[in-house]
N, C-alpha and C. Protein backbone atom coordinates (compact mmCIF):
# COMPACT_ATOMS: atom_id res chain seq x y z
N UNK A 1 9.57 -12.48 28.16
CA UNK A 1 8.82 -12.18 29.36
C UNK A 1 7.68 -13.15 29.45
N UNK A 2 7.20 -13.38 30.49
CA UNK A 2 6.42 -14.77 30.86
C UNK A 2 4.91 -14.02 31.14
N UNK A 3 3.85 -14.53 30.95
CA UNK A 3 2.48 -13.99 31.28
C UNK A 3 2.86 -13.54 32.89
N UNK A 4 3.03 -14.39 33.64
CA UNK A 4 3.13 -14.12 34.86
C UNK A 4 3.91 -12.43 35.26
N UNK A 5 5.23 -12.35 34.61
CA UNK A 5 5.52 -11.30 34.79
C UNK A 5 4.78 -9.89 34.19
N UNK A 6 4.21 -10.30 33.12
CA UNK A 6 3.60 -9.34 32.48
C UNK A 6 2.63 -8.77 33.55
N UNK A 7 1.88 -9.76 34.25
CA UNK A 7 0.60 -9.57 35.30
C UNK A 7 1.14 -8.85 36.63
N UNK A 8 1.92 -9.33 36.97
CA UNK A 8 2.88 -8.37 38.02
C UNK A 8 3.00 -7.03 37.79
N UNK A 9 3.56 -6.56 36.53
CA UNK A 9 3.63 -4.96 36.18
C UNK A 9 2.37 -4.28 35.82
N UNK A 10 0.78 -4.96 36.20
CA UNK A 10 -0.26 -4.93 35.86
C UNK A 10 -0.28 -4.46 34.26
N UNK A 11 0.05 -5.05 33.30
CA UNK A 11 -0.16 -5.05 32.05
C UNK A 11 -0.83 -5.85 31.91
N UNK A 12 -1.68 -5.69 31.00
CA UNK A 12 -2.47 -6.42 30.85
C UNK A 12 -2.68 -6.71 29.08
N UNK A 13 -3.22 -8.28 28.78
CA UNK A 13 -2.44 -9.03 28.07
C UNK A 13 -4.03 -10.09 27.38
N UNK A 14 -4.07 -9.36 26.56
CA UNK A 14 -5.12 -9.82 25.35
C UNK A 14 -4.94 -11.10 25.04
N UNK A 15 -5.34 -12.08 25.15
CA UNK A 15 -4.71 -13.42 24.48
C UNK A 15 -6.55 -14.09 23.67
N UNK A 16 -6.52 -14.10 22.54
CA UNK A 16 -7.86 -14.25 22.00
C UNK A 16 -8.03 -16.39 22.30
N UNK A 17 -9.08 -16.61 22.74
CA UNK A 17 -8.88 -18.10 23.03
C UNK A 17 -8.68 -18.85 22.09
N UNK A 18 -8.59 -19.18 20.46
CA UNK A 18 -8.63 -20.04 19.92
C UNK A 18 -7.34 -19.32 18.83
N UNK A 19 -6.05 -19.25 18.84
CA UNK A 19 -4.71 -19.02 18.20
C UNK A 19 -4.75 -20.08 16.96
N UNK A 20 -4.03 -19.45 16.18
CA UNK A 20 -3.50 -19.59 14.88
C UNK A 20 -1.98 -19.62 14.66
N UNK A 21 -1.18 -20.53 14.18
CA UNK A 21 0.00 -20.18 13.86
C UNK A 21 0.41 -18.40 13.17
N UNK A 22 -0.80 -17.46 12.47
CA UNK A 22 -0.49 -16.35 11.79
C UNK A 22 -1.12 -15.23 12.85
N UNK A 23 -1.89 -15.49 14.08
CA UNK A 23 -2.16 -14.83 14.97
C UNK A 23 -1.29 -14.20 15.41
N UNK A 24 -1.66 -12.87 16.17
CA UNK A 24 -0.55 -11.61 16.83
C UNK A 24 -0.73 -11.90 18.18
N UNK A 25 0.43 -12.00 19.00
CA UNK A 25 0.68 -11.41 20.68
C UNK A 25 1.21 -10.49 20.63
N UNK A 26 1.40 -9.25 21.37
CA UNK A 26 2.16 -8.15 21.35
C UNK A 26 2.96 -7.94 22.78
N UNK A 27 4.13 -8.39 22.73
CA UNK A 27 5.12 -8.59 23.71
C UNK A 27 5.63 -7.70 24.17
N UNK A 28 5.04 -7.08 25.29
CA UNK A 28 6.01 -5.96 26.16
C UNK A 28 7.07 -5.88 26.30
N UNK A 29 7.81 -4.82 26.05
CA UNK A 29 9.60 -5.06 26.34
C UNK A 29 9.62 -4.42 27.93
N UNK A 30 10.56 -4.68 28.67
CA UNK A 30 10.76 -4.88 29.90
C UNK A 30 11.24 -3.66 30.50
N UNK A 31 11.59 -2.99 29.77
CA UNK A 31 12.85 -1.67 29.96
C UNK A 31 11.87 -0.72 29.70
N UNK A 32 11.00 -0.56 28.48
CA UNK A 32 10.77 0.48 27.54
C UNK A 32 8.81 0.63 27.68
N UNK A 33 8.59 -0.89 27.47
CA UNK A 33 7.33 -0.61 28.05
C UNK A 33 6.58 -0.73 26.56
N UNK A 34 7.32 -0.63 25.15
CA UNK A 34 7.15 -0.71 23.76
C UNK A 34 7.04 -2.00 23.54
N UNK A 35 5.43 -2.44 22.84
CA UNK A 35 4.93 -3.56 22.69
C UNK A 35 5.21 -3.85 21.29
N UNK A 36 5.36 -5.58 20.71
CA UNK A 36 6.13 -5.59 19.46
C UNK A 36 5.30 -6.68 19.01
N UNK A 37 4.72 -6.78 18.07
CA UNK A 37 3.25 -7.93 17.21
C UNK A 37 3.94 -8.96 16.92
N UNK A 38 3.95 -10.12 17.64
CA UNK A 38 4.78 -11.83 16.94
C UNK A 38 3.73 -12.32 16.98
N UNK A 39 3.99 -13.23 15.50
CA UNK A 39 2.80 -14.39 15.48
C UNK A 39 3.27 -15.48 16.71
N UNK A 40 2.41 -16.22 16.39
CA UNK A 40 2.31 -17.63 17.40
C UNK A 40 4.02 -17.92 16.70
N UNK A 41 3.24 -18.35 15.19
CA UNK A 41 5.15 -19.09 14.28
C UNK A 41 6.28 -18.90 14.84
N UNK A 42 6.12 -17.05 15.03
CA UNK A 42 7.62 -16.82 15.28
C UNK A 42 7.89 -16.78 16.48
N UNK A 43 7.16 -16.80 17.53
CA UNK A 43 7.22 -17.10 18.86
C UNK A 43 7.76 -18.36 18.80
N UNK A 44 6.88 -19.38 18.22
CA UNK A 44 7.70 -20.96 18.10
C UNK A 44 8.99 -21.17 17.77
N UNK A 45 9.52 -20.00 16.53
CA UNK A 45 10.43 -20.31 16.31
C UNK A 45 11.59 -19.43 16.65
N UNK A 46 11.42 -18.63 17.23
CA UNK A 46 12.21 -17.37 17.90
C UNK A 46 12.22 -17.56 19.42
N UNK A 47 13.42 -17.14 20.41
CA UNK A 47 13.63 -17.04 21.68
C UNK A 47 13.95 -15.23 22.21
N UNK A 48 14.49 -14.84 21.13
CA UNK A 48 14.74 -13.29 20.96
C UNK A 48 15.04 -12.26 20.38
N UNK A 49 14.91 -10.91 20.42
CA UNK A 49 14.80 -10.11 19.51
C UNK A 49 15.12 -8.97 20.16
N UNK A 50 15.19 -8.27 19.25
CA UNK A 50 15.37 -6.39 19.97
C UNK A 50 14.44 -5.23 20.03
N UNK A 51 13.82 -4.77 20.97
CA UNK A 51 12.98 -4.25 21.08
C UNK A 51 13.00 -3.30 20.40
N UNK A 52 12.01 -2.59 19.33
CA UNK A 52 11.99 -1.54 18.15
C UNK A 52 11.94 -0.21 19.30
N UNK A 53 11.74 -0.48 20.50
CA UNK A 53 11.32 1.22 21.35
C UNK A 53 13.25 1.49 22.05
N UNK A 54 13.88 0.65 22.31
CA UNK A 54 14.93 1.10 23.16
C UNK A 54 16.16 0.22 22.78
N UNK A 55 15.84 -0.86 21.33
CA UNK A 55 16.58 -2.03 21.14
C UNK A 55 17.06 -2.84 22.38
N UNK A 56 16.82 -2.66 23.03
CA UNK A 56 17.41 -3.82 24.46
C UNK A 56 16.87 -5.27 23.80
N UNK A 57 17.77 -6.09 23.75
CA UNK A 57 17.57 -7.68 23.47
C UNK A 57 17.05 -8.10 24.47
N UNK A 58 15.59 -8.68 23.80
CA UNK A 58 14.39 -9.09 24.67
C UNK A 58 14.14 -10.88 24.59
N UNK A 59 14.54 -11.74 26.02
CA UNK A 59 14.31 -13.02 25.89
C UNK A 59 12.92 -13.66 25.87
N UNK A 60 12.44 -14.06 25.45
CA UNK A 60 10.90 -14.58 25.22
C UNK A 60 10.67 -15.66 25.55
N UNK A 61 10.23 -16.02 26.70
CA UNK A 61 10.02 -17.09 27.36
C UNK A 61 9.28 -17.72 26.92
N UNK A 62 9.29 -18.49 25.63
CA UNK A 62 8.23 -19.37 24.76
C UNK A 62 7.33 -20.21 25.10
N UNK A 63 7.62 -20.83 26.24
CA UNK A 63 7.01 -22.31 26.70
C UNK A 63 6.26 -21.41 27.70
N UNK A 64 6.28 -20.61 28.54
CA UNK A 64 5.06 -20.04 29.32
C UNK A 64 4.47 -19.32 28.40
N UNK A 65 4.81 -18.31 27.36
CA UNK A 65 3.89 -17.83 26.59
C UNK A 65 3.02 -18.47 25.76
N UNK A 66 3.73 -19.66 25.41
CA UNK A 66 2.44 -20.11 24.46
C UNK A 66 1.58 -21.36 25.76
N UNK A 67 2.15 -21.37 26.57
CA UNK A 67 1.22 -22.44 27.63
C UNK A 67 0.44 -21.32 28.19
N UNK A 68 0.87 -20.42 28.41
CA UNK A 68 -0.23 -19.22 28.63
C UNK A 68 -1.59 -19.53 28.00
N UNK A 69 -1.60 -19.68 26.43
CA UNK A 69 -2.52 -19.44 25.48
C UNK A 69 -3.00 -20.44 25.16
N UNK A 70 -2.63 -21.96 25.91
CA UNK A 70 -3.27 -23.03 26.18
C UNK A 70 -2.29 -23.97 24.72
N UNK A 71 -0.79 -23.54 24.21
CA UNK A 71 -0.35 -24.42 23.14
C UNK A 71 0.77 -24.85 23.39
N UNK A 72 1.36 -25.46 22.86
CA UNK A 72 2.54 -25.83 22.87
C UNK A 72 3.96 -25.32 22.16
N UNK A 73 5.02 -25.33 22.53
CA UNK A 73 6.09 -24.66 21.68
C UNK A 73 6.66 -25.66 20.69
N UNK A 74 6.25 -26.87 20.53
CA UNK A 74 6.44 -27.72 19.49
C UNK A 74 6.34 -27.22 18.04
């Protein structure tokens, strides 16, 4: 899910300004509404996962989430 969409469902979305590869985002699942703690890392290195509230396989739009937070998915 992309910041943008997150802002649409008015969720609202903590992003602390200065990230760490071991830093937490907590990624809304889309269906369920059950938020799930990824570091920056595994955001980098992950595209998707299954949501722990309803398991629905959740795509993670990496390159807006971490351009969200001002980084790169490199």
């Amino acid at each position: 899910m992309s910041l943008d969409e997150a802002r649409q469902h008015n969720w609202e979305v903590y992003l602390p300004e200065h990230l760490s590869d071991d830093q937490i985002i907590e990624i809304p699942c889309v269906h369920c509404h059950t938020t799930s703690p990824k570091t920056i890392a595994w955001i980098r290195a992950n595209d998707r996962y299954n949501c722990p509230g309803c398991n629905a396989q959740i795509v993670v739009e990496r390159n807006a989430l971490l351009a969200g937070v001002g980084l790169n998915a490199d």
